[in-house]
PDB file of N, CA and C in Angstrom:
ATOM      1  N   UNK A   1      71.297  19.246  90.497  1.00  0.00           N
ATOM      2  CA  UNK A   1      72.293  18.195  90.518  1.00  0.00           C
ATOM      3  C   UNK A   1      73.620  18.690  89.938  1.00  0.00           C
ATOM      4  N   UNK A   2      73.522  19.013  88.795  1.00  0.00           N
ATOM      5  CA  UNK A   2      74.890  20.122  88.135  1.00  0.00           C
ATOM      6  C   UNK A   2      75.331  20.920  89.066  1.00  0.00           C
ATOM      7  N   UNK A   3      74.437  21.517  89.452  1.00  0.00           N
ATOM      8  CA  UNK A   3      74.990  22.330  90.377  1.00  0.00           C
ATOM      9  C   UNK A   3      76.160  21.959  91.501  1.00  0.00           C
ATOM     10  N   UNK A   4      75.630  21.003  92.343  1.00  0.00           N
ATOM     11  CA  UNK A   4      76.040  20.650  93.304  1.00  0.00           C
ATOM     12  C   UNK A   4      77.655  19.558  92.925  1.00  0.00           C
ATOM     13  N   UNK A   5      77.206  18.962  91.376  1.00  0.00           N
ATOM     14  CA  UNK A   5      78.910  18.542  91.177  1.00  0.00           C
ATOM     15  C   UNK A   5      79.675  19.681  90.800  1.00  0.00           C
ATOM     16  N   UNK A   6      79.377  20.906  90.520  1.00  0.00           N
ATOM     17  CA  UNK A   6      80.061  21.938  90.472  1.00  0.00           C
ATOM     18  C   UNK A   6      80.878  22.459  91.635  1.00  0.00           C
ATOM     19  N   UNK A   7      79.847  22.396  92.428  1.00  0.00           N
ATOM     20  CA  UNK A   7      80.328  23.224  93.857  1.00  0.00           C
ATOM     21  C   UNK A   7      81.153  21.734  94.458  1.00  0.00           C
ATOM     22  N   UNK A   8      80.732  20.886  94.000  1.00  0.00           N
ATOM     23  CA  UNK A   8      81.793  19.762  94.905  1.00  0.00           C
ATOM     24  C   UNK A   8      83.199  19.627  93.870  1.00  0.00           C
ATOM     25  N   UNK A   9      83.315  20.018  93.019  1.00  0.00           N
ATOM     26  CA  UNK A   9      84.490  19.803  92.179  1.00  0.00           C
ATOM     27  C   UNK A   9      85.281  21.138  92.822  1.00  0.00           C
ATOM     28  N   UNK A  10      84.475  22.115  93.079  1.00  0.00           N
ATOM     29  CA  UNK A  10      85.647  23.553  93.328  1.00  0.00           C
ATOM     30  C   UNK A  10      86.003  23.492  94.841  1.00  0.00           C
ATOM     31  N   UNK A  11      85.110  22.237  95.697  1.00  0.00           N
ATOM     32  CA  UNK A  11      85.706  22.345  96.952  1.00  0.00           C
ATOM     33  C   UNK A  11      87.346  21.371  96.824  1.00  0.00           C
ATOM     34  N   UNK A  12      87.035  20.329  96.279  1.00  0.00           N
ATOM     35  CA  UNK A  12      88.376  19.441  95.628  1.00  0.00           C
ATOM     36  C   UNK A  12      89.228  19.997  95.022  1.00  0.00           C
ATOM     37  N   UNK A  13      88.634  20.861  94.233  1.00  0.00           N
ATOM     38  CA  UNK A  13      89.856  21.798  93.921  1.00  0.00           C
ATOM     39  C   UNK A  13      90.787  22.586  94.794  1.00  0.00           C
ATOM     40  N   UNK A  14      89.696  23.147  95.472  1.00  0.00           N
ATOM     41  CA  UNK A  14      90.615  24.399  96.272  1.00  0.00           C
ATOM     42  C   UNK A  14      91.378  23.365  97.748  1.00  0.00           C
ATOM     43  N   UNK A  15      90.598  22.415  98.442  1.00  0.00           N
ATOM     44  CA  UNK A  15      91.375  21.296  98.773  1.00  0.00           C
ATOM     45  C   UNK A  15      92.670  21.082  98.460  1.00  0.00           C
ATOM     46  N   UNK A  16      92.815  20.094  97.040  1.00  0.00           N
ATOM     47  CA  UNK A  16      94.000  20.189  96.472  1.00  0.00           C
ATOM     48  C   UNK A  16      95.004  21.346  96.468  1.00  0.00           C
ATOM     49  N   UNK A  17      94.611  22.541  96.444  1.00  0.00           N
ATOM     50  CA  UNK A  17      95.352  23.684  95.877  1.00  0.00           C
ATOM     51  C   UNK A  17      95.864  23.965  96.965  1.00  0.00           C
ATOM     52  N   UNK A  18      95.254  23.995  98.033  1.00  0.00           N
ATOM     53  CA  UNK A  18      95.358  24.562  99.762  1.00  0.00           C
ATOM     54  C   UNK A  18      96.375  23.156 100.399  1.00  0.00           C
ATOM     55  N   UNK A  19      96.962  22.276 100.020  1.00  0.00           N
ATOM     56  CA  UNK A  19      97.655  21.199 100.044  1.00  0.00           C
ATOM     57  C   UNK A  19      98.501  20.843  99.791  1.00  0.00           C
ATOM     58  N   UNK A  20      98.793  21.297  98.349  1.00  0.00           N
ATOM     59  CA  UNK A  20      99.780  21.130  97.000  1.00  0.00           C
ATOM     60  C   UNK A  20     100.676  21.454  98.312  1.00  0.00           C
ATOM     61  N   UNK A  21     102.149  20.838  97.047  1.00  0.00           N
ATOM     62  CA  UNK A  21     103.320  20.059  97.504  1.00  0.00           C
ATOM     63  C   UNK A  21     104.357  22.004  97.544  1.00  0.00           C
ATOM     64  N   UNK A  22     103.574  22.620  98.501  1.00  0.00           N
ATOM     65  CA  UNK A  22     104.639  23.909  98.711  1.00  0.00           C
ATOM     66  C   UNK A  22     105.958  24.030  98.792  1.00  0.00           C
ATOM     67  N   UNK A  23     106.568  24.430  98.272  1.00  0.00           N
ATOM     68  CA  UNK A  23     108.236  24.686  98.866  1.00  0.00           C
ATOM     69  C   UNK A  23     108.098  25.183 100.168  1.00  0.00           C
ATOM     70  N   UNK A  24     108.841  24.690 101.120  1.00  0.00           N
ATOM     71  CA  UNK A  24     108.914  25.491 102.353  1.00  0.00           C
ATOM     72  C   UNK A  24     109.340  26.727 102.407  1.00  0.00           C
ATOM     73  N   UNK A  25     109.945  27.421 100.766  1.00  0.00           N
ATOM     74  CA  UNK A  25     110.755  29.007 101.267  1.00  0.00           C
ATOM     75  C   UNK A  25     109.314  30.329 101.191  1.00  0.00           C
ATOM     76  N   UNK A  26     108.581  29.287 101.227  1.00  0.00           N
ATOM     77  CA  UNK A  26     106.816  30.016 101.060  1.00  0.00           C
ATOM     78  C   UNK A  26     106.822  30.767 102.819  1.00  0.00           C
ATOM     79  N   UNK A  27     107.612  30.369 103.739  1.00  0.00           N
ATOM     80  CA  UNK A  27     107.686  30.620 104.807  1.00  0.00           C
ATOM     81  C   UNK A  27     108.868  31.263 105.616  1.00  0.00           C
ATOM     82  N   UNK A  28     108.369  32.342 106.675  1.00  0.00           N
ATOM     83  CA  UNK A  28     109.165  32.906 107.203  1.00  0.00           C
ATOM     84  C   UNK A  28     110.531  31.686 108.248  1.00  0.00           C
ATOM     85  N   UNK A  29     111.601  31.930 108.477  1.00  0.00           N
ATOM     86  CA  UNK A  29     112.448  31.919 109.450  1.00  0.00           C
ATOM     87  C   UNK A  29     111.200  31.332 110.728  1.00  0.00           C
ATOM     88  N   UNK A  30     110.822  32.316 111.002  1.00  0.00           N
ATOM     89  CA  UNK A  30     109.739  31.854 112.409  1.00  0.00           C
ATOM     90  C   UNK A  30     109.014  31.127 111.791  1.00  0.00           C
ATOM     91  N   UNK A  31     108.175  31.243 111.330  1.00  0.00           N
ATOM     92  CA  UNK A  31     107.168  30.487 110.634  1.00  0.00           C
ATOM     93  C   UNK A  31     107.233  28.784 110.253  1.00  0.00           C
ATOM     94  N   UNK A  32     108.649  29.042 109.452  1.00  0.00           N
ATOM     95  CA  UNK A  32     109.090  27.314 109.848  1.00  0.00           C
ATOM     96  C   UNK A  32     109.636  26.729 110.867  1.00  0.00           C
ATOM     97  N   UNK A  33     110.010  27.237 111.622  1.00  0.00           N
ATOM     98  CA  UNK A  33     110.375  26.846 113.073  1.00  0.00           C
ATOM     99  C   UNK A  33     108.893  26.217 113.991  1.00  0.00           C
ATOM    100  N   UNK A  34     108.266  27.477 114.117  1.00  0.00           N
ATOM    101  CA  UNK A  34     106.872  26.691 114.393  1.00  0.00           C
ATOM    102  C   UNK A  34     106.206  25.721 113.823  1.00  0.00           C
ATOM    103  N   UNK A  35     106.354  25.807 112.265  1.00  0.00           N
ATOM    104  CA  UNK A  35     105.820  24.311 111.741  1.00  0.00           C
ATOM    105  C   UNK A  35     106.978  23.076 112.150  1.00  0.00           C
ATOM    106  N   UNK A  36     107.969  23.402 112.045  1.00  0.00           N
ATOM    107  CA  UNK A  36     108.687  22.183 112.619  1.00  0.00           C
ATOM    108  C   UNK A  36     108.554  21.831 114.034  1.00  0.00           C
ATOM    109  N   UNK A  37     108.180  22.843 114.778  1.00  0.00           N
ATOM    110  CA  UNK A  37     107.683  22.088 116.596  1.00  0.00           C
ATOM    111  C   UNK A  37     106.579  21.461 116.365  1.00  0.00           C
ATOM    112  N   UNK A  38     105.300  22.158 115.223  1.00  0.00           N
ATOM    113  CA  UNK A  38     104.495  21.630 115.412  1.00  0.00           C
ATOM    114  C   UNK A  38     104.588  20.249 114.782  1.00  0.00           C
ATOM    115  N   UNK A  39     105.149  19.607 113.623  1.00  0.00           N
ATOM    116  CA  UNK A  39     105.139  18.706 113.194  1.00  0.00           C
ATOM    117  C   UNK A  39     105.545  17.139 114.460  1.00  0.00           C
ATOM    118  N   UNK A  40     106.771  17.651 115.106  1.00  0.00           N
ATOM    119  CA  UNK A  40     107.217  17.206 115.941  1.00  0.00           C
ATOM    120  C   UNK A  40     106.080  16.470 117.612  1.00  0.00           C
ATOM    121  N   UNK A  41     105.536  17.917 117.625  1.00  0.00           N
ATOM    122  CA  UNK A  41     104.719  17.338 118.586  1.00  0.00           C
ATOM    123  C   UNK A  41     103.063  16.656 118.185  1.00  0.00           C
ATOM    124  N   UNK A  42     102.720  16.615 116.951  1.00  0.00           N
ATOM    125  CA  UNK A  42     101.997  15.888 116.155  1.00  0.00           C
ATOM    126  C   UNK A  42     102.228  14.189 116.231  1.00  0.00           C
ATOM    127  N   UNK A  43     103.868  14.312 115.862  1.00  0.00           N
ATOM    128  CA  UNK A  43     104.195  12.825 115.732  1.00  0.00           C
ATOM    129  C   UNK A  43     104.878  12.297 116.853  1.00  0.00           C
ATOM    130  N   UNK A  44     104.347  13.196 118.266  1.00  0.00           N
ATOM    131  CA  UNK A  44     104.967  12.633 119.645  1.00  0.00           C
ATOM    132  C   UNK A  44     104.520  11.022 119.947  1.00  0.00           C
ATOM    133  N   UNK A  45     102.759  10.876 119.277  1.00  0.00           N
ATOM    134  CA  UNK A  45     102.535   9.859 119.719  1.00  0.00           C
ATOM    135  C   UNK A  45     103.239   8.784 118.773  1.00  0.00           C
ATOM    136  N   UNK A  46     103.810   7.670 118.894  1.00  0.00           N
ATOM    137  CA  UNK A  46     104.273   6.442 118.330  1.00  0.00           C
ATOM    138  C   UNK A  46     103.488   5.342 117.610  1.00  0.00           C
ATOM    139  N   UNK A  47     102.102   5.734 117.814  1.00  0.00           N
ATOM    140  CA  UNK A  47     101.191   4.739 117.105  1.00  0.00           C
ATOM    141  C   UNK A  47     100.952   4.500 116.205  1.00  0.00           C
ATOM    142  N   UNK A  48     101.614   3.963 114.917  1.00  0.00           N
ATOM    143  CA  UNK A  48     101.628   3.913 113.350  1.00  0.00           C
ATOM    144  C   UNK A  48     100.264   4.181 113.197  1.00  0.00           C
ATOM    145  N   UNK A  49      98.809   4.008 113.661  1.00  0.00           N
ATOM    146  CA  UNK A  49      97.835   4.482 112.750  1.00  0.00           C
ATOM    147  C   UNK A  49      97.544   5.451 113.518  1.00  0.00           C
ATOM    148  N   UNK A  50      97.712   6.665 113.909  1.00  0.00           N
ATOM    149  CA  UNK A  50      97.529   7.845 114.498  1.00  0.00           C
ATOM    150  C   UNK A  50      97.191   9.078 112.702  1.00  0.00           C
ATOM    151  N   UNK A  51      96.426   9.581 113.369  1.00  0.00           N
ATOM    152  CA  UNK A  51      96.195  10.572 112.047  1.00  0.00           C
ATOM    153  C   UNK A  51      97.406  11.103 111.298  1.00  0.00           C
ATOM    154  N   UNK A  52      98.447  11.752 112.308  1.00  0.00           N
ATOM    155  CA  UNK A  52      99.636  12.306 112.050  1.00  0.00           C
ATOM    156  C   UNK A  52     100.755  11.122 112.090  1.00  0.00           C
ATOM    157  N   UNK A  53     100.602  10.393 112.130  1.00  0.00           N
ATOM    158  CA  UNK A  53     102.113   9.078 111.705  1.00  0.00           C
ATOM    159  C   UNK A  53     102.748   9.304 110.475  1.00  0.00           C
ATOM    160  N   UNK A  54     102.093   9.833 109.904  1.00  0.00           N
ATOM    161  CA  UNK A  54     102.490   9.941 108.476  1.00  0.00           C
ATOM    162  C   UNK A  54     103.058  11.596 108.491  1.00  0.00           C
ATOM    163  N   UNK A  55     104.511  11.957 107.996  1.00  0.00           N
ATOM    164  CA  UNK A  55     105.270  12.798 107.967  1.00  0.00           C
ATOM    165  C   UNK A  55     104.189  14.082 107.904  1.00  0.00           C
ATOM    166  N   UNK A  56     104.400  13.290 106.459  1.00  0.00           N
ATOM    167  CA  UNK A  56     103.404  14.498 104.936  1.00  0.00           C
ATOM    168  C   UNK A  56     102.368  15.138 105.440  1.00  0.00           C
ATOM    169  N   UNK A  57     101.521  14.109 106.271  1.00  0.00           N
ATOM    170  CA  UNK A  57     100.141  14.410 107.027  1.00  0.00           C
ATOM    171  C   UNK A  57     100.357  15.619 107.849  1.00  0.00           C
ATOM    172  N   UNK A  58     101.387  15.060 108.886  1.00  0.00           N
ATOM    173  CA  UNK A  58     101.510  16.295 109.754  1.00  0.00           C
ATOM    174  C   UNK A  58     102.261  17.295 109.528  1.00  0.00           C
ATOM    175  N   UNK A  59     103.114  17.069 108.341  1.00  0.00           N
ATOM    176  CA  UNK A  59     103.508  18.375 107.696  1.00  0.00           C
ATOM    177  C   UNK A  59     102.748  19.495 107.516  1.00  0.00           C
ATOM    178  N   UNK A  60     101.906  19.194 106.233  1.00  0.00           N
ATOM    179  CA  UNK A  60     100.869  19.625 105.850  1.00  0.00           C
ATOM    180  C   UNK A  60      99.982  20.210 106.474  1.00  0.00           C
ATOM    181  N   UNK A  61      99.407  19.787 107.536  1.00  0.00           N
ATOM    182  CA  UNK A  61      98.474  20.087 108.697  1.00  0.00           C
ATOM    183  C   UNK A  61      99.013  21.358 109.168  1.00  0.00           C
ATOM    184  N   UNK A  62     100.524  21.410 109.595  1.00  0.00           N
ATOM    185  CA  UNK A  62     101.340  22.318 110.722  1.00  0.00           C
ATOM    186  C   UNK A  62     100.990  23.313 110.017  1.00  0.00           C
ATOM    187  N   UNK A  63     101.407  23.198 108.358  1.00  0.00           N
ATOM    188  CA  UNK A  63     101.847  24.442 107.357  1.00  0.00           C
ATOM    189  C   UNK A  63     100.720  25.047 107.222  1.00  0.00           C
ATOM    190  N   UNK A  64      99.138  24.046 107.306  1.00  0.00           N
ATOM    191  CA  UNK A  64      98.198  24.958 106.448  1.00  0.00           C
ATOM    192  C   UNK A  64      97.729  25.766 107.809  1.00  0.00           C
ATOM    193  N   UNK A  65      98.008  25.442 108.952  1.00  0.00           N
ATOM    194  CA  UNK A  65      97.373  26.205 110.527  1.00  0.00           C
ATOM    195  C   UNK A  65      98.203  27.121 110.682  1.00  0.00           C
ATOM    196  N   UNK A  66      99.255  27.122 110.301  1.00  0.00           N
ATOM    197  CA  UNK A  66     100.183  28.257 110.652  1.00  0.00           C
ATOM    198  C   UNK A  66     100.285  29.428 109.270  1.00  0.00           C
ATOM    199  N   UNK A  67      99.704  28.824 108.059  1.00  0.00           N
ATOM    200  CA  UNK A  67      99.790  30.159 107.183  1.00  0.00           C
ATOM    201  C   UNK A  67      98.396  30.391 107.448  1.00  0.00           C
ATOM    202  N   UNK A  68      96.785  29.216 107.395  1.00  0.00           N
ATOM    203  CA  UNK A  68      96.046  30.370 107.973  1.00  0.00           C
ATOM    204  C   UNK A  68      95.364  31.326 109.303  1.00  0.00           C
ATOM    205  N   UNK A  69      96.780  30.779 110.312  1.00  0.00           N
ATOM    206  CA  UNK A  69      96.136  31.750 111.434  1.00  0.00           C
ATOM    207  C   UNK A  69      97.692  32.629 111.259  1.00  0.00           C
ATOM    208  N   UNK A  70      98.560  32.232 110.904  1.00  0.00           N
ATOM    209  CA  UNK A  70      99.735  32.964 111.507  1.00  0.00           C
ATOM    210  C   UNK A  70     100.819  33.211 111.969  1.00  0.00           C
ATOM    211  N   UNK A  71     101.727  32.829 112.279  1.00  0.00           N
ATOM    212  CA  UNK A  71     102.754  32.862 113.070  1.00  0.00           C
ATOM    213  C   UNK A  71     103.041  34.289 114.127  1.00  0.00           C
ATOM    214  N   UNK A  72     102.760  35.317 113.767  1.00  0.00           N
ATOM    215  CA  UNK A  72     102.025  36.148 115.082  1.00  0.00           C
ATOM    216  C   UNK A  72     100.604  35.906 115.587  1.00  0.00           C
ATOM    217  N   UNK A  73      99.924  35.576 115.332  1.00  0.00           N
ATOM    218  CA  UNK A  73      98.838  35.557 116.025  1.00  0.00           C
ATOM    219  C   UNK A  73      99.199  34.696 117.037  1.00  0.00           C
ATOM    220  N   UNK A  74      99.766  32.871 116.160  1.00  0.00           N
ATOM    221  CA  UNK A  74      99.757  31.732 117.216  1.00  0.00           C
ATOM    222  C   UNK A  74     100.781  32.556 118.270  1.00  0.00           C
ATOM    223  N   UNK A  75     101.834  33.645 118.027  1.00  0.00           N
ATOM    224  CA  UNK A  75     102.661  33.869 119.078  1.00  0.00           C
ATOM    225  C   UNK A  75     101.985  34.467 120.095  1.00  0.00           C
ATOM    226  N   UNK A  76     100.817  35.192 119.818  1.00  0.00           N
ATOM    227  CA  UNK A  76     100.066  36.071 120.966  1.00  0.00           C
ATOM    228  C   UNK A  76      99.318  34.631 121.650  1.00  0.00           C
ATOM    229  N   UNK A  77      99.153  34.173 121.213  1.00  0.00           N
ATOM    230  CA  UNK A  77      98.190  33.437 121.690  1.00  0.00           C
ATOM    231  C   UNK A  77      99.125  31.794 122.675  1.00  0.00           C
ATOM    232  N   UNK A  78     100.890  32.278 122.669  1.00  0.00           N
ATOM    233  CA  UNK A  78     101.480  31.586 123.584  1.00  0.00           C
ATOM    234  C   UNK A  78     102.641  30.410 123.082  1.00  0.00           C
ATOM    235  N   UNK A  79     102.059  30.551 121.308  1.00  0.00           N
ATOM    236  CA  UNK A  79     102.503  29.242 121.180  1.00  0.00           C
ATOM    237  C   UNK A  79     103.703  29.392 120.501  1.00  0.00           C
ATOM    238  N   UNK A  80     105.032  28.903 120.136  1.00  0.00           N
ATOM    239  CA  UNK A  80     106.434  29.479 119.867  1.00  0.00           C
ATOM    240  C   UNK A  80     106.899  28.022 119.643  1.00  0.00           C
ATOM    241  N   UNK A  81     108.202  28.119 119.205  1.00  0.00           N
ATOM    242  CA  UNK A  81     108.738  27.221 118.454  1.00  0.00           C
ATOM    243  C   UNK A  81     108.892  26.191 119.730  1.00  0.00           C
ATOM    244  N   UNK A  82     109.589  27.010 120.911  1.00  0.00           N
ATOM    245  CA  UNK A  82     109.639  26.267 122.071  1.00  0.00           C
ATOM    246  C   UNK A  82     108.406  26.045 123.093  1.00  0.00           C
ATOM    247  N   UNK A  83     107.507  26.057 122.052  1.00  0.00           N
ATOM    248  CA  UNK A  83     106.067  25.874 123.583  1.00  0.00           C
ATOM    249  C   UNK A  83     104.434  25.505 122.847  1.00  0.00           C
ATOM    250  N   UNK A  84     105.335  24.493 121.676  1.00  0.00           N
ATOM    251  CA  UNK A  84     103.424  24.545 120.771  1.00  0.00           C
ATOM    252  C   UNK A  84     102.914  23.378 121.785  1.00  0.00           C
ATOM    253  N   UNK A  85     103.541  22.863 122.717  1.00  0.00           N
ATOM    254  CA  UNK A  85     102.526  22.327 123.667  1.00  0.00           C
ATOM    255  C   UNK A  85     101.579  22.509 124.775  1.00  0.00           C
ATOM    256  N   UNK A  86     101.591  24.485 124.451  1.00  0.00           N
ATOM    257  CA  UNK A  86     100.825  24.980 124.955  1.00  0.00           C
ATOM    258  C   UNK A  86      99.354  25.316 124.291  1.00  0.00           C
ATOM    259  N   UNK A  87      99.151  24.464 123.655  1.00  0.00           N
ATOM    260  CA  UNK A  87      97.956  24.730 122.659  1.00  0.00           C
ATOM    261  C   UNK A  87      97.187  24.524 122.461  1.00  0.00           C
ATOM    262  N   UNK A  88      96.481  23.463 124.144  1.00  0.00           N
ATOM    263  CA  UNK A  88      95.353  23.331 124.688  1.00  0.00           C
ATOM    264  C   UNK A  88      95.152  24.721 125.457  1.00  0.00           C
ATOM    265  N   UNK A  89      96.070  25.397 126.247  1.00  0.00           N
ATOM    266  CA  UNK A  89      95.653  26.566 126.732  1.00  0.00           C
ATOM    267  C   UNK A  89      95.761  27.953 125.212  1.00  0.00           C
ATOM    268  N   UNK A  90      96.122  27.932 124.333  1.00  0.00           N
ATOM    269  CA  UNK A  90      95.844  28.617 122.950  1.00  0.00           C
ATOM    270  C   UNK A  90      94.521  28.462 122.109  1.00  0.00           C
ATOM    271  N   UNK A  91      94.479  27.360 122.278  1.00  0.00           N
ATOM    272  CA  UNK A  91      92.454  27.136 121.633  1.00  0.00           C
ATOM    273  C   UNK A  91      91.829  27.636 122.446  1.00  0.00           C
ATOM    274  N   UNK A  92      91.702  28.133 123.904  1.00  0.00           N
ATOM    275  CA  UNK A  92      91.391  28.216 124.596  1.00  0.00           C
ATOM    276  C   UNK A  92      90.530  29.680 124.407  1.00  0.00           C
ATOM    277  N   UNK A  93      92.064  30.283 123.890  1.00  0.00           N
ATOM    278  CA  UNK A  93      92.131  31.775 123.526  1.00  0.00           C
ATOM    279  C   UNK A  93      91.753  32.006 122.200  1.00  0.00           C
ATOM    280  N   UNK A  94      91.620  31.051 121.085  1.00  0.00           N
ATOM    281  CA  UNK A  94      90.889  31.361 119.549  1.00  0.00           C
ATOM    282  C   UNK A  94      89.140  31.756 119.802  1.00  0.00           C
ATOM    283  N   UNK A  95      89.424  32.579 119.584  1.00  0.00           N
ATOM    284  CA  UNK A  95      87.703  32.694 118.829  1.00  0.00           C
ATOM    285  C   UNK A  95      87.091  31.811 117.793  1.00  0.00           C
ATOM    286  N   UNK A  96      85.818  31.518 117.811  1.00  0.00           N
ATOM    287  CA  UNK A  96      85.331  30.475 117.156  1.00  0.00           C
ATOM    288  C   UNK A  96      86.084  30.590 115.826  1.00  0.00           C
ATOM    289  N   UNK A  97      86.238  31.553 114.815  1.00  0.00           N
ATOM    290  CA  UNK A  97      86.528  31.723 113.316  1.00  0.00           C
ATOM    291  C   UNK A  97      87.769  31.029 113.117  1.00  0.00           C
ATOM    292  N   UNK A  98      88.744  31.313 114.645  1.00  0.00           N
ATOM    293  CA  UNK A  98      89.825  30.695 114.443  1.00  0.00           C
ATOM    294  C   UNK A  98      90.122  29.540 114.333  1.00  0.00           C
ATOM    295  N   UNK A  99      89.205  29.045 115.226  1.00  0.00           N
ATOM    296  CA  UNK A  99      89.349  27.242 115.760  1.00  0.00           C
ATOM    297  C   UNK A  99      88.964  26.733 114.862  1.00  0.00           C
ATOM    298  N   UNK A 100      87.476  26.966 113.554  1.00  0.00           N
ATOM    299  CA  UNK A 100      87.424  26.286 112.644  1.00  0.00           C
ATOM    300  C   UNK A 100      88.007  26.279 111.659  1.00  0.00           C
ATOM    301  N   UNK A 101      89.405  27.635 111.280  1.00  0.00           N
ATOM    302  CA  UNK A 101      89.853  27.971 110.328  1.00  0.00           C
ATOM    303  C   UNK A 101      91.330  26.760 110.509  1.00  0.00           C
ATOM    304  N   UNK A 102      91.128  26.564 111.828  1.00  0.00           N
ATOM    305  CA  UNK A 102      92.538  25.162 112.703  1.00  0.00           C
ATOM    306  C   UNK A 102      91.884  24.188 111.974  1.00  0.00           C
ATOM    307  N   UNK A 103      90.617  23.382 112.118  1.00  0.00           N
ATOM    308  CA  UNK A 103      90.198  22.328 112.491  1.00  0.00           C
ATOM    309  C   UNK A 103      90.150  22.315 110.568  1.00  0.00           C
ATOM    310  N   UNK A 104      89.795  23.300 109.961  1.00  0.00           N
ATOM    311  CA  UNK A 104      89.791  23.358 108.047  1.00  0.00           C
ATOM    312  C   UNK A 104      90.869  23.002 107.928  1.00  0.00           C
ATOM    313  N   UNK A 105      92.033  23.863 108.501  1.00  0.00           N
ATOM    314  CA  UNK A 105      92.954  23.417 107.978  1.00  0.00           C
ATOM    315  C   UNK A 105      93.777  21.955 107.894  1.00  0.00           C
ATOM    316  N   UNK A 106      93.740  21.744 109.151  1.00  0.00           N
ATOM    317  CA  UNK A 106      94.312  20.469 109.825  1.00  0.00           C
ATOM    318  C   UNK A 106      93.579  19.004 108.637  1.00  0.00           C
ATOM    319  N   UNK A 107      92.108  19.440 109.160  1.00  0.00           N
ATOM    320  CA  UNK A 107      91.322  17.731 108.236  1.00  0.00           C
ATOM    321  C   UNK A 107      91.533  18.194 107.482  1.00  0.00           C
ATOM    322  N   UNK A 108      91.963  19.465 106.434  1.00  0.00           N
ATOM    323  CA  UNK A 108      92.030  18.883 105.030  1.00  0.00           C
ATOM    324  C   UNK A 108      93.427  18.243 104.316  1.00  0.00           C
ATOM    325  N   UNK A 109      94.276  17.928 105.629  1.00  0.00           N
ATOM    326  CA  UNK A 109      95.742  17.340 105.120  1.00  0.00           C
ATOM    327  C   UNK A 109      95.223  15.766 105.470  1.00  0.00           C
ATOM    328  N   UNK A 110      94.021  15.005 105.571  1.00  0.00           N
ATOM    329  CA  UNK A 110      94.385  14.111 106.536  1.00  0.00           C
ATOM    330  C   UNK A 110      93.283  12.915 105.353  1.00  0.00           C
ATOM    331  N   UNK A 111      94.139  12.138 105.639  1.00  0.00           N
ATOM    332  CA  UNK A 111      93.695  11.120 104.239  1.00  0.00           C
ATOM    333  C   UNK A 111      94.387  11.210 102.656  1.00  0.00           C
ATOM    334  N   UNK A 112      95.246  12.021 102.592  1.00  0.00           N
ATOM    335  CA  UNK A 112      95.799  12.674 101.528  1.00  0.00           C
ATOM    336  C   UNK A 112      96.443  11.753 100.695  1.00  0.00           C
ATOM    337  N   UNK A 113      96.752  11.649  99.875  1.00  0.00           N
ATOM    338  CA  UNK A 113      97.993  10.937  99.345  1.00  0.00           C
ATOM    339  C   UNK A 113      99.394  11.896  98.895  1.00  0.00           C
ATOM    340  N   UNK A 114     100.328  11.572  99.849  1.00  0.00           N
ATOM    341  CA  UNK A 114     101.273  12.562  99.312  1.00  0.00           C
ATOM    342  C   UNK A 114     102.619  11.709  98.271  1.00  0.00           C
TER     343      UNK A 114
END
């Protein structure tokens, strides 16, 4: 039982930590460019309860997919400041490690309080 509130306190932790309120100069020129398309096309849909309605949410989300896959990788893989709406044909092209390292990153911005 200890155990397991252990290991659930260091996942909340590192949660939190992988979240925290970054300065954006944590990021390249490219790098924020792509998080800003991506934020953008996050909050294309208009539906106040959409996962991403909330800025912070899809801030967060853009920043933690793009520092942990990349901003070259996502470029090999098609997606650019002018084209992250190519990113049904880009998952396409992730290997499994990648897609769950997307899907980690993404849910762990989502419910947040920012």
């Amino acid at each position: 039982m200890l155990k397991r509130l252990f290991c659930l306190l260091v996942a909340v932790t590192l949660l939190a930590v992988a979240c925290g309120d970054d300065a954006t100069g944590d990021f390249t020129e490219e790098e924020q460019a792509v998080i800003d398309a991506f934020v953008a096309d996050l909050q294309v849909d208009d539906d106040p309860s959409s996962t991403f309605a909330v800025e912070a949410t899809a801030r967060c989300s853009a920043e933690e997919s793009v520092k942990e896959i990349g901003a070259a990788r996502l470029s090999e893989l098609g997606i650019t400041p002018d084209d992250v709406v190519g990113s049904d044909r880009a998952m396409a092209l992730m290997i499994e490690e990648e897609l769950q390292t997307l899907a980690d990153a993404m849910l762990g911005c989502v419910g947040r309080d920012f």
